[in-house]
N, C-alpha and C. Protein backbone atom coordinates (compact mmCIF):
# COMPACT_ATOMS: atom_id res chain seq x y z
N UNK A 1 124.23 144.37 212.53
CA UNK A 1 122.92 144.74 212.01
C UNK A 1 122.30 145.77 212.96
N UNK A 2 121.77 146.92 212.46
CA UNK A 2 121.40 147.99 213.24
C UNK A 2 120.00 147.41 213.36
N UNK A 3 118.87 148.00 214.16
CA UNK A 3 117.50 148.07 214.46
C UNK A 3 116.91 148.90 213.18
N UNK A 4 115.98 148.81 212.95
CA UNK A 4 115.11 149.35 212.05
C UNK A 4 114.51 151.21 212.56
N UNK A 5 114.59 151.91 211.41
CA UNK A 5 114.46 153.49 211.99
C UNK A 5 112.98 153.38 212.21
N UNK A 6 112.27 154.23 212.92
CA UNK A 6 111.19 154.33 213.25
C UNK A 6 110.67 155.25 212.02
N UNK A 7 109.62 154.91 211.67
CA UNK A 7 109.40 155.64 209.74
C UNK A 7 107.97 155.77 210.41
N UNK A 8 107.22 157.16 209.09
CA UNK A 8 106.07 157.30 209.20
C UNK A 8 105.38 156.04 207.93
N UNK A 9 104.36 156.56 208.08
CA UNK A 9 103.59 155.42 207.55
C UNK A 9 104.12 155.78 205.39
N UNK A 10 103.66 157.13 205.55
CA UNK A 10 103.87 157.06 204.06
C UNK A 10 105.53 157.14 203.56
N UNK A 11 106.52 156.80 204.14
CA UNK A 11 108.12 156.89 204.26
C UNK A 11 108.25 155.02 203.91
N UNK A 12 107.25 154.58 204.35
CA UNK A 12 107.06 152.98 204.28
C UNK A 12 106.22 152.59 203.22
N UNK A 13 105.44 153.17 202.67
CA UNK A 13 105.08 153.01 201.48
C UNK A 13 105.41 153.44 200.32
N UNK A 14 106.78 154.50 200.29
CA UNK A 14 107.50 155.02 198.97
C UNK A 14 108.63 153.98 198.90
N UNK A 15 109.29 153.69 199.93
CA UNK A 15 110.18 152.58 200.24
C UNK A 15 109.90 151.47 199.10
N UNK A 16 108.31 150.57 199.71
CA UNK A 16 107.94 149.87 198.99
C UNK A 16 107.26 149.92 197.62
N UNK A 17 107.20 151.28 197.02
CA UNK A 17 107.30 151.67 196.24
C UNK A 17 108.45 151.13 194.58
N UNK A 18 109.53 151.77 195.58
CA UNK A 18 110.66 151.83 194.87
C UNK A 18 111.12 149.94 194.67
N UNK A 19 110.60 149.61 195.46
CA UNK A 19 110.68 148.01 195.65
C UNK A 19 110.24 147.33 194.44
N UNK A 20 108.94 147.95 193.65
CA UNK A 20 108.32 147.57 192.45
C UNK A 20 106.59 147.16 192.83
N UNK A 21 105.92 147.70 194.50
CA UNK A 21 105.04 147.41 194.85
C UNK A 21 104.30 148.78 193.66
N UNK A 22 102.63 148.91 193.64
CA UNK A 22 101.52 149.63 193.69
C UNK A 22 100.65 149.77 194.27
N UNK A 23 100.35 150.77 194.25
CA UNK A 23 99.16 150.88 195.09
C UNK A 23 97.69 149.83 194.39
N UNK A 24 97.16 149.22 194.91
CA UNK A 24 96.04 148.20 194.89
C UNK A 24 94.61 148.86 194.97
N UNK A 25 94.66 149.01 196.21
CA UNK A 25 93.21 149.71 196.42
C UNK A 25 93.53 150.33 198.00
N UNK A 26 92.47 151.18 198.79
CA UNK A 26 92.76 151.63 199.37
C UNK A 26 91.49 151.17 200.60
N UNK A 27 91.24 150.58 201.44
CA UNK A 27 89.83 150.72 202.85
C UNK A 27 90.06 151.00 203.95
N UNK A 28 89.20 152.26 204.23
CA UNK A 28 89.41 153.09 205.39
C UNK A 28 90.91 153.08 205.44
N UNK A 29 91.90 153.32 206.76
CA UNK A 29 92.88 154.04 206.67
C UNK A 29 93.95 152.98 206.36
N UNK A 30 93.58 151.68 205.58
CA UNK A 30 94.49 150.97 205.04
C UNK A 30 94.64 150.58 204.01
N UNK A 31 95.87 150.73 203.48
CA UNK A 31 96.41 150.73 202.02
C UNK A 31 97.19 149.76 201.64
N UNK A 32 96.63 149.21 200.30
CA UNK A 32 97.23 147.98 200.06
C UNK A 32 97.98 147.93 198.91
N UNK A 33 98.78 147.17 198.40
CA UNK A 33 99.78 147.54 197.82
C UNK A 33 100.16 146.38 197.30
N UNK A 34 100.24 146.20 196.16
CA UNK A 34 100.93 144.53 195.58
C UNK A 34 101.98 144.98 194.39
N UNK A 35 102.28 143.73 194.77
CA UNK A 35 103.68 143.40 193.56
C UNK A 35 103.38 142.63 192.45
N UNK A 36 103.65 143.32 190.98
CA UNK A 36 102.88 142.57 189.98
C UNK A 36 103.95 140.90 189.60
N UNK A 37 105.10 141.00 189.79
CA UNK A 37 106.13 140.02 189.60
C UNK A 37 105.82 139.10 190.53
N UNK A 38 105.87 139.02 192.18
CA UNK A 38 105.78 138.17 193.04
C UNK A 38 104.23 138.16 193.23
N UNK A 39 103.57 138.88 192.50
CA UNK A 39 102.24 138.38 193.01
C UNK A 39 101.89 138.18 194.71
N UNK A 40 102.23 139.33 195.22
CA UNK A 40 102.26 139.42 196.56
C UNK A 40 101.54 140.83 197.35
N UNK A 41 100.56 140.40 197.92
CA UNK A 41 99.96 141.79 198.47
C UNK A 41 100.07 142.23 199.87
N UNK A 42 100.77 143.40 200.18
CA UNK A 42 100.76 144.20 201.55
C UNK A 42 100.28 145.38 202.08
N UNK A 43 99.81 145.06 203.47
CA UNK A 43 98.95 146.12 203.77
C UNK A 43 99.66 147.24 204.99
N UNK A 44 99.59 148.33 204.29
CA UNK A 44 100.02 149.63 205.50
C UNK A 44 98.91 150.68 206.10
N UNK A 45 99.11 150.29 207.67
CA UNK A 45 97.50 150.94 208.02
C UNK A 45 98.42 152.73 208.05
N UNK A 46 97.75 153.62 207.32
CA UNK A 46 98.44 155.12 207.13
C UNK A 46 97.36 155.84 208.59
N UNK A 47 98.44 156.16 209.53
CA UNK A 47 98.27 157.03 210.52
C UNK A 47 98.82 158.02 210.49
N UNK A 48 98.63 158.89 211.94
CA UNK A 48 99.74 160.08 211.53
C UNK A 48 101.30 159.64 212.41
N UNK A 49 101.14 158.88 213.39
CA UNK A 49 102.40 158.49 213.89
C UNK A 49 103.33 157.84 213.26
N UNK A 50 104.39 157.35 214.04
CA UNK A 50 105.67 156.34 213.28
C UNK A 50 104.58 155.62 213.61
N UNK A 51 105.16 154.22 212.93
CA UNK A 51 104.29 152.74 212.67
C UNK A 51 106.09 152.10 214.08
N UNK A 52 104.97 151.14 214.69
CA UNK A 52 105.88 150.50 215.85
C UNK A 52 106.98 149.68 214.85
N UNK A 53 107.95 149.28 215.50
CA UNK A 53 108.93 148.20 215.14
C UNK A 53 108.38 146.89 214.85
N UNK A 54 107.74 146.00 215.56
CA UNK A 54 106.93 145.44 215.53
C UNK A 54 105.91 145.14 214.05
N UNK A 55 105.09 146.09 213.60
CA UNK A 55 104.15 146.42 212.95
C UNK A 55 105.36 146.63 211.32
N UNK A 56 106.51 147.42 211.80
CA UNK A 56 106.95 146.99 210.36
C UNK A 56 107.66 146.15 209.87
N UNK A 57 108.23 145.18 210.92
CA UNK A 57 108.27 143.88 210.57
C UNK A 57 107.30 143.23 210.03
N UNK A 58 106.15 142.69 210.56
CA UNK A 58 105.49 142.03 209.83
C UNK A 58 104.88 142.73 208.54
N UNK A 59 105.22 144.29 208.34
CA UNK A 59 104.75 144.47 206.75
C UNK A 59 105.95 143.92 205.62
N UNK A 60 107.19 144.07 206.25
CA UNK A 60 108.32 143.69 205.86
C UNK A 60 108.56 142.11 205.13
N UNK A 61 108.06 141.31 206.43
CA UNK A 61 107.59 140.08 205.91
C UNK A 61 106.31 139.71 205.05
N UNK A 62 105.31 140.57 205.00
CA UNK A 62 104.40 140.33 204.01
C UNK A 62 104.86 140.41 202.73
N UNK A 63 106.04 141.78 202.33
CA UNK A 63 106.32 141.68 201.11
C UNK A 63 107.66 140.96 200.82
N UNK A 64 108.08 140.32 201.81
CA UNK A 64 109.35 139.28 201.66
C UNK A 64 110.47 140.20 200.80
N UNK A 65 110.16 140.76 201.82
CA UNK A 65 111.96 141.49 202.09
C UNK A 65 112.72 141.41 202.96
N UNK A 66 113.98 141.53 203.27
CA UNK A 66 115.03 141.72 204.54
C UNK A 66 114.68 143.50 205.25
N UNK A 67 115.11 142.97 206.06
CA UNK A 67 115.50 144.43 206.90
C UNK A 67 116.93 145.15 205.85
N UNK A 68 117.31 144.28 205.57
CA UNK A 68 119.05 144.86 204.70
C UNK A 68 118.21 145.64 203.43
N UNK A 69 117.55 145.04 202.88
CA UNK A 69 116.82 145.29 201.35
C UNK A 69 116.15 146.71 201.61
N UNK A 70 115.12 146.36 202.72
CA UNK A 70 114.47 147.40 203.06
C UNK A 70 114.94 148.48 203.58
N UNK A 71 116.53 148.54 204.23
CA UNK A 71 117.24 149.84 204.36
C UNK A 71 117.41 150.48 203.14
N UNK A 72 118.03 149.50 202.17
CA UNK A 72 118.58 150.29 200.98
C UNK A 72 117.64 151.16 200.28
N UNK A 73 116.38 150.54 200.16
CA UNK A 73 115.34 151.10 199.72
C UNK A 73 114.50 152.78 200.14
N UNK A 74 115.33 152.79 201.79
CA UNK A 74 114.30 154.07 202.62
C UNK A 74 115.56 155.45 201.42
């Protein structure tokens, strides 16, 4: 299992995109995003940097995905 690529913020939200997420609503520089099937909502704070390793794990786990899932998806 490789490490996770260091992604910008909106590279992580087309990802989850393609996943079957939408965009929700949007406050100040964070964007939220739910899944109409799992009924599951995640939030990506949009900066201009990569988002840490760290930070996209736990978005990863908000929308209960794998790291494997979420490669296929970038």
């Amino acid at each position: 299992m490789t490490r996770l690529p260091t992604l910008r913020p909106r590279e992580i939200v087309s990802a989850l995109k393609r996943a079957g997420f939408v965009e929700q609503h949007q406050k100040g520089s964070h964007l939220y995003l739910w899944h109409p099937q799992r009924n599951l909502v995640t939030t990506v704070a949009i900066h201009g940097d990569d988002l840490p390793r760290p930070v996209m794990k736990q978005i990863l786990k908000q929308a209960g995905l794998s790291e494997d899932e979420f490669r296929e998806l970038l």
